[in-house]
Protein backbone atom coordinates (compact mmCIF):
# COMPACT_ATOMS: atom_id res chain seq x y z
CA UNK A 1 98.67 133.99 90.90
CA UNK A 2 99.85 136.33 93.45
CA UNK A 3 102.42 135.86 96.12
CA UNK A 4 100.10 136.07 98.58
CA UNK A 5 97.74 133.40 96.64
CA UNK A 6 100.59 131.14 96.06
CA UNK A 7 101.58 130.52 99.85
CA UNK A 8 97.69 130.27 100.97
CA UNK A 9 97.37 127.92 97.93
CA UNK A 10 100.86 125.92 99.23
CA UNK A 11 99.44 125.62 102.76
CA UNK A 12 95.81 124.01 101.28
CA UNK A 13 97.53 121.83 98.61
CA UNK A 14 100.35 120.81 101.10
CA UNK A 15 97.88 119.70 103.76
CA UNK A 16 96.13 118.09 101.34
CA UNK A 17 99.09 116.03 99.96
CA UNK A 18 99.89 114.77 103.35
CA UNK A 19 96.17 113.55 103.51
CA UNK A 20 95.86 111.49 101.05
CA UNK A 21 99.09 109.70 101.95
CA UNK A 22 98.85 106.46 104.45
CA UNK A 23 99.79 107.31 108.10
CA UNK A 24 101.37 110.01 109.88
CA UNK A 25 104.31 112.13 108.04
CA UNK A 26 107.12 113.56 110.46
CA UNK A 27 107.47 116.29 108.50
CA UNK A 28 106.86 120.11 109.78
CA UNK A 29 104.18 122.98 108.96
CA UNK A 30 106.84 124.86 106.79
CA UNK A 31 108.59 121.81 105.27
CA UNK A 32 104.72 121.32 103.99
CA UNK A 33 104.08 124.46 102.84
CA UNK A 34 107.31 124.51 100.43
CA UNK A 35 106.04 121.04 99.40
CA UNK A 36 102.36 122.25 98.87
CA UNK A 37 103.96 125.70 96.94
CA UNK A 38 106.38 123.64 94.69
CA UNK A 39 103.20 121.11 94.55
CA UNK A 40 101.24 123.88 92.83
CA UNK A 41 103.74 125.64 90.77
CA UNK A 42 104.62 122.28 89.01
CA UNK A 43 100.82 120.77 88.82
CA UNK A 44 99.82 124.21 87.49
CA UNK A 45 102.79 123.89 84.51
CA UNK A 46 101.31 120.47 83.70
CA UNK A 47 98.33 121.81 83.39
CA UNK A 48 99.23 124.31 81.35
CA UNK A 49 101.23 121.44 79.13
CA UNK A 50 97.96 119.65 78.80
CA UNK A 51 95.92 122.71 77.81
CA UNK A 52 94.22 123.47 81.16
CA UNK A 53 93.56 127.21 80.92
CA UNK A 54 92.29 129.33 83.56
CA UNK A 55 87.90 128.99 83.89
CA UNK A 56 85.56 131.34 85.54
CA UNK A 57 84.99 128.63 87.97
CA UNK A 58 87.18 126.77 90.58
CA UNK A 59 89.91 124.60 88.16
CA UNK A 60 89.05 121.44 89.91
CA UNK A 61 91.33 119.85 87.18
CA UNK A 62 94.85 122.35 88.22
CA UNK A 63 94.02 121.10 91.28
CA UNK A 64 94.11 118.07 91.47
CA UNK A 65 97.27 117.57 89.43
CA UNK A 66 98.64 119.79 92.46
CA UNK A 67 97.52 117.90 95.25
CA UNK A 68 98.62 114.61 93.49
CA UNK A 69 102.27 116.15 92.86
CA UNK A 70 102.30 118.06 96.61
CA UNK A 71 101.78 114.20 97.57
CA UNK A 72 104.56 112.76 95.58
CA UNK A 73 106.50 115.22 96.69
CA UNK A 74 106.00 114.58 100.60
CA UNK A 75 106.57 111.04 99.85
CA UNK A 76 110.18 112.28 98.76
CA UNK A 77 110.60 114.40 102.01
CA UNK A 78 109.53 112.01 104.06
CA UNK A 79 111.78 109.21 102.33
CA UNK A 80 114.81 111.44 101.89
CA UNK A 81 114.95 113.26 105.36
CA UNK A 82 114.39 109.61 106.77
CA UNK A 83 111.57 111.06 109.06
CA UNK A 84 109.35 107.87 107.75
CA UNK A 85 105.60 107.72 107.92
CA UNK A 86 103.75 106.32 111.13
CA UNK A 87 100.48 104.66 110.92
């Protein structure tokens, strides 16, 4: 993946961390891009761990793992920074 990949890929999986988490996160655009980029470097290793490889197709199944780590991992933010989530 390029560099240029990776952040639009951060951005998509970020966003799409936060949505599938309940209520509002405080947290900002870039604090959810670093989540979505660190989302889908470590959901693409686990993939990789699990024998994932790269298809002709979209890899609906790296992508998943991403989203569901990029949401784990705004969970953390939001608990850690103690900007909690707002329904």
């Amino acid at each position: 993946m390029t560099f240029v990949g990776l952040i639009i890929a951060g951005i998509i999986i970020g966003a799409l961390g936060r949505l599938f988490l309940p209520g509002k996160q405080k947290i900002g655009f870039l604090a959810t891009m670093a989540v979505g980029i660190v989302g889908t470097l470590i959901g693409y290793g686990i993939a990789a761990g699990l024998g994932v490889e790269e298809t002709k197709g979209v890899d609906w199944l790296r992508w998943i793992i991403s989203i569901a780590v990029a949401a784990f991992l705004v969970s953390l933010v939001v608990k850690f920074t103690g900007k909690g989530a707002t329904r």
